[in-house]
N, C-alpha and C. Protein backbone atom coordinates (compact mmCIF):
# COMPACT_ATOMS: atom_id res chain seq x y z
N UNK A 1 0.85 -1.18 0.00
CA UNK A 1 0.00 0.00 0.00
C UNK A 1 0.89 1.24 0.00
N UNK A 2 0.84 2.41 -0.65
CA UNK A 2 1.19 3.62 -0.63
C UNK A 2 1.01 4.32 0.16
N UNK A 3 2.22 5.04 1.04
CA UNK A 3 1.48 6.13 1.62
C UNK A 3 0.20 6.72 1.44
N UNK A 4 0.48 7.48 0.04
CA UNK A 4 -1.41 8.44 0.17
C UNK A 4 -2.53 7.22 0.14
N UNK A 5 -2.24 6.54 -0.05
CA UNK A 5 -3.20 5.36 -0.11
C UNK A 5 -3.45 5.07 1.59
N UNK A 6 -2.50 5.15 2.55
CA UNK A 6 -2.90 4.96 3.85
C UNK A 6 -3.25 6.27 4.51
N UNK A 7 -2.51 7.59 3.74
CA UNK A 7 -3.39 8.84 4.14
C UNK A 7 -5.26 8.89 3.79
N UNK A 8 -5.38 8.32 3.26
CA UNK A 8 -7.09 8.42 2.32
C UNK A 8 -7.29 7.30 3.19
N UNK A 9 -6.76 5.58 3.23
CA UNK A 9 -7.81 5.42 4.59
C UNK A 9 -7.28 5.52 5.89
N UNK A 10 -6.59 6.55 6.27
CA UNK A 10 -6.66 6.67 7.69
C UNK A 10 -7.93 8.09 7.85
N UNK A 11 -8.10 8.98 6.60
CA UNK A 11 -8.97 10.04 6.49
C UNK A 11 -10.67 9.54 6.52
N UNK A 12 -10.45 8.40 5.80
CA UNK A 12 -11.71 8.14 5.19
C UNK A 12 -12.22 7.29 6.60
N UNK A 13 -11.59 6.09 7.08
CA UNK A 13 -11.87 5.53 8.79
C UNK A 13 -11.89 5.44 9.53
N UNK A 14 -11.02 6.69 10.20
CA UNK A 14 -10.93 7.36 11.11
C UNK A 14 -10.78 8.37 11.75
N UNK A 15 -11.10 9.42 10.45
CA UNK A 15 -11.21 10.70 10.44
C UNK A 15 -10.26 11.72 11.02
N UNK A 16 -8.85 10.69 10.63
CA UNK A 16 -7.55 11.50 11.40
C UNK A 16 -7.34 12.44 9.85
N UNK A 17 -7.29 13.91 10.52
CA UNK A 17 -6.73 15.09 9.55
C UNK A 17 -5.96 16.12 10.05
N UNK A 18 -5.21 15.18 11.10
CA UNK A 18 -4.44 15.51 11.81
C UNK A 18 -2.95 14.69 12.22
N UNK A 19 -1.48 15.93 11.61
CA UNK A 19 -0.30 15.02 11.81
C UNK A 19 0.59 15.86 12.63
N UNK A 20 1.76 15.25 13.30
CA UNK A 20 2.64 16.41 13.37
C UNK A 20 3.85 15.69 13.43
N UNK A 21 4.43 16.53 12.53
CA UNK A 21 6.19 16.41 12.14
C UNK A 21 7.23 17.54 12.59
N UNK A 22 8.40 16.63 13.02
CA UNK A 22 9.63 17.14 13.41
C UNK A 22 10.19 18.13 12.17
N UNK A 23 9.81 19.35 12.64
CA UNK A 23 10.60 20.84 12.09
C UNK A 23 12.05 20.37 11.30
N UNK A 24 12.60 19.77 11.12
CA UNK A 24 13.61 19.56 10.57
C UNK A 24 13.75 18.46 9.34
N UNK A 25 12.24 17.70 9.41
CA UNK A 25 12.06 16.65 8.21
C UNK A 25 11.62 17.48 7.32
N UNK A 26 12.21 17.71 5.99
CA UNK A 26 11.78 18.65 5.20
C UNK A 26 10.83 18.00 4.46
N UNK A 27 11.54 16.24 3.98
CA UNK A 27 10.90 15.77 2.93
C UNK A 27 9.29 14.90 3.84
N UNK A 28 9.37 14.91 5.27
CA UNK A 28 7.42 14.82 5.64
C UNK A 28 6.88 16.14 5.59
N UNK A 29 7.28 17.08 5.45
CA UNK A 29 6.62 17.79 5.71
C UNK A 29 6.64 18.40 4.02
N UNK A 30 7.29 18.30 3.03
CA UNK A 30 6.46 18.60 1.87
C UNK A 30 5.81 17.64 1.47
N UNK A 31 6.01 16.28 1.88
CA UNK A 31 4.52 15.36 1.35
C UNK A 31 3.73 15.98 2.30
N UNK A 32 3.75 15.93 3.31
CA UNK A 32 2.11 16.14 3.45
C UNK A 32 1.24 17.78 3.56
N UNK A 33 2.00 18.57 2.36
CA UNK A 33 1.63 20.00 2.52
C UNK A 33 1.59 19.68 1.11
N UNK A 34 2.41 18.38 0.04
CA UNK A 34 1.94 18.06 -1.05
C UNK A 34 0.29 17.44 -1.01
N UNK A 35 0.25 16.51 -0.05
CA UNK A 35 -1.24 15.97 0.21
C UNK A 35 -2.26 16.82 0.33
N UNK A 36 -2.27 18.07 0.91
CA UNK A 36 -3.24 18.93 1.50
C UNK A 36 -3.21 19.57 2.95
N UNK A 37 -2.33 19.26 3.29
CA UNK A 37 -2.18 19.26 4.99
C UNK A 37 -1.79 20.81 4.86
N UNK A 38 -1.64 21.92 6.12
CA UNK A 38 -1.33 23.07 6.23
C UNK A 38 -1.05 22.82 7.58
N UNK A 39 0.04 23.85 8.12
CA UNK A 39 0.91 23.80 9.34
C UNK A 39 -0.41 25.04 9.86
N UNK A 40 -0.93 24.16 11.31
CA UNK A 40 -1.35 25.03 11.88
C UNK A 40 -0.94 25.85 13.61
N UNK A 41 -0.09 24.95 13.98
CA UNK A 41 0.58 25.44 15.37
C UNK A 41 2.27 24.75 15.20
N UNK A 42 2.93 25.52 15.78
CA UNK A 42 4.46 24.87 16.61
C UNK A 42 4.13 24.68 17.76
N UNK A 43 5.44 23.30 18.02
CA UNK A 43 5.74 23.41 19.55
C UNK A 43 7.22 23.19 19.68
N UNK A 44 7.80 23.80 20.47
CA UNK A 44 9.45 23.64 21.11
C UNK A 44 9.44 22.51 21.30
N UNK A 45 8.32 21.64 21.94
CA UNK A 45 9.20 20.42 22.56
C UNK A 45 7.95 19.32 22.13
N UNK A 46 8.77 18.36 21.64
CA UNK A 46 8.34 16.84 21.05
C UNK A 46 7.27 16.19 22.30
N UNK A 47 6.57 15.32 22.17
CA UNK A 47 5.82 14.86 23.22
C UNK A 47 6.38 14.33 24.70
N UNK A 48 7.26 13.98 24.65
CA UNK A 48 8.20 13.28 25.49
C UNK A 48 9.48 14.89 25.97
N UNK A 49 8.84 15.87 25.57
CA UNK A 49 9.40 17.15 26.35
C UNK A 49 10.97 17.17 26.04
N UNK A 50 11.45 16.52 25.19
CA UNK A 50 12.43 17.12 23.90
C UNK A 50 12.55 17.85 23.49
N UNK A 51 13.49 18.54 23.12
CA UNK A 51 13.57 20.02 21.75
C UNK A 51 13.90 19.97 20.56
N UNK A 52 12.77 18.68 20.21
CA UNK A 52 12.62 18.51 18.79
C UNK A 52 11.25 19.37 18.32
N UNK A 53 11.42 20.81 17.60
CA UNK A 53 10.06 21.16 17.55
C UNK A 53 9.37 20.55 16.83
N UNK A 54 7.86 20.48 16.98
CA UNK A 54 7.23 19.94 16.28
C UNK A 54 6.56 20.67 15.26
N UNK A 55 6.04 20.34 14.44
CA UNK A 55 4.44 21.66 13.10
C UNK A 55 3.32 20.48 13.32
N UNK A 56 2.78 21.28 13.60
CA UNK A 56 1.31 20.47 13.62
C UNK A 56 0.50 20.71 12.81
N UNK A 57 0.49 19.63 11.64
CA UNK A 57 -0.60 19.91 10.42
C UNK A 57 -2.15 19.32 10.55
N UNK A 58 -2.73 20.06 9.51
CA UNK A 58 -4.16 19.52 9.60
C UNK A 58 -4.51 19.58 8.17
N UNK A 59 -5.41 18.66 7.48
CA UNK A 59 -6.38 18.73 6.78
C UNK A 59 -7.39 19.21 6.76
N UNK A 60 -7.93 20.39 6.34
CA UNK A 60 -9.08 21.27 6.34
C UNK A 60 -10.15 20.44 6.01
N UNK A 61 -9.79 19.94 4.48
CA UNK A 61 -11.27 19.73 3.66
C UNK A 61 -10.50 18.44 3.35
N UNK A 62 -11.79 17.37 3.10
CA UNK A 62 -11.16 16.18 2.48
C UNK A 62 -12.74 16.16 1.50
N UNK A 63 -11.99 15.53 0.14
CA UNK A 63 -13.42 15.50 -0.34
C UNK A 63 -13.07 14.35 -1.37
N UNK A 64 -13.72 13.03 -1.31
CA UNK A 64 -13.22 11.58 -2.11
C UNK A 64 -13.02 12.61 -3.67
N UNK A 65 -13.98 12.83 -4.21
CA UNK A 65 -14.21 13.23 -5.09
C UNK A 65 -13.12 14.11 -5.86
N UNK A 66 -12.45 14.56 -5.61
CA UNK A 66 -11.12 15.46 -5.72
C UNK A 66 -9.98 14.31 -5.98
N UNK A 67 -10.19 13.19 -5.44
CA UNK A 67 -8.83 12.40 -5.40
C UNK A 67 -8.80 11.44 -6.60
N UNK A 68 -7.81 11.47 -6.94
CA UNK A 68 -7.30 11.00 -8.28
C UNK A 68 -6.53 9.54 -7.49
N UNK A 69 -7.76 8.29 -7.51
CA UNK A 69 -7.12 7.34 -7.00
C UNK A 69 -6.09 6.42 -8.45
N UNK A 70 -4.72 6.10 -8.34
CA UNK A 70 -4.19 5.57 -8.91
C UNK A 70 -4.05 3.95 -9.25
């Protein structure tokens, strides 16, 4: 299975439109701002209270219909 293929069903079954990636992965964070995602908050410190910042993206709109399944 493909990534966007597990982005569409993790969107479609469980209505996660919500990710967050380490500030320093360039290449997750242009897939998933390639996918649709938009950075909506930072944080200084990783879950585990690290100073790995995090971007916290979201999916606004998901709409099947838009997606060009391959």
């Amino acid at each position: 299975m493909q990534l966007d293929s597990l982005i569409t069903y993790a969107i479609e079954n469980f209505k996660k439109t919500k990710v967050c990636v380490n500030e320093q992965n360039e290449k997750a964070l242009g897939f998933y701002i390639k996918d649709g995602f938009c950075v909506v908050s930072r944080s200084d410190l990783d879950a585990t209270g690290k100073a790995y910042p995090l971007l916290h993206l979201e999916r606004r709109e998901w709409k099947q219909k838009e997606r060009v399944i391959k």
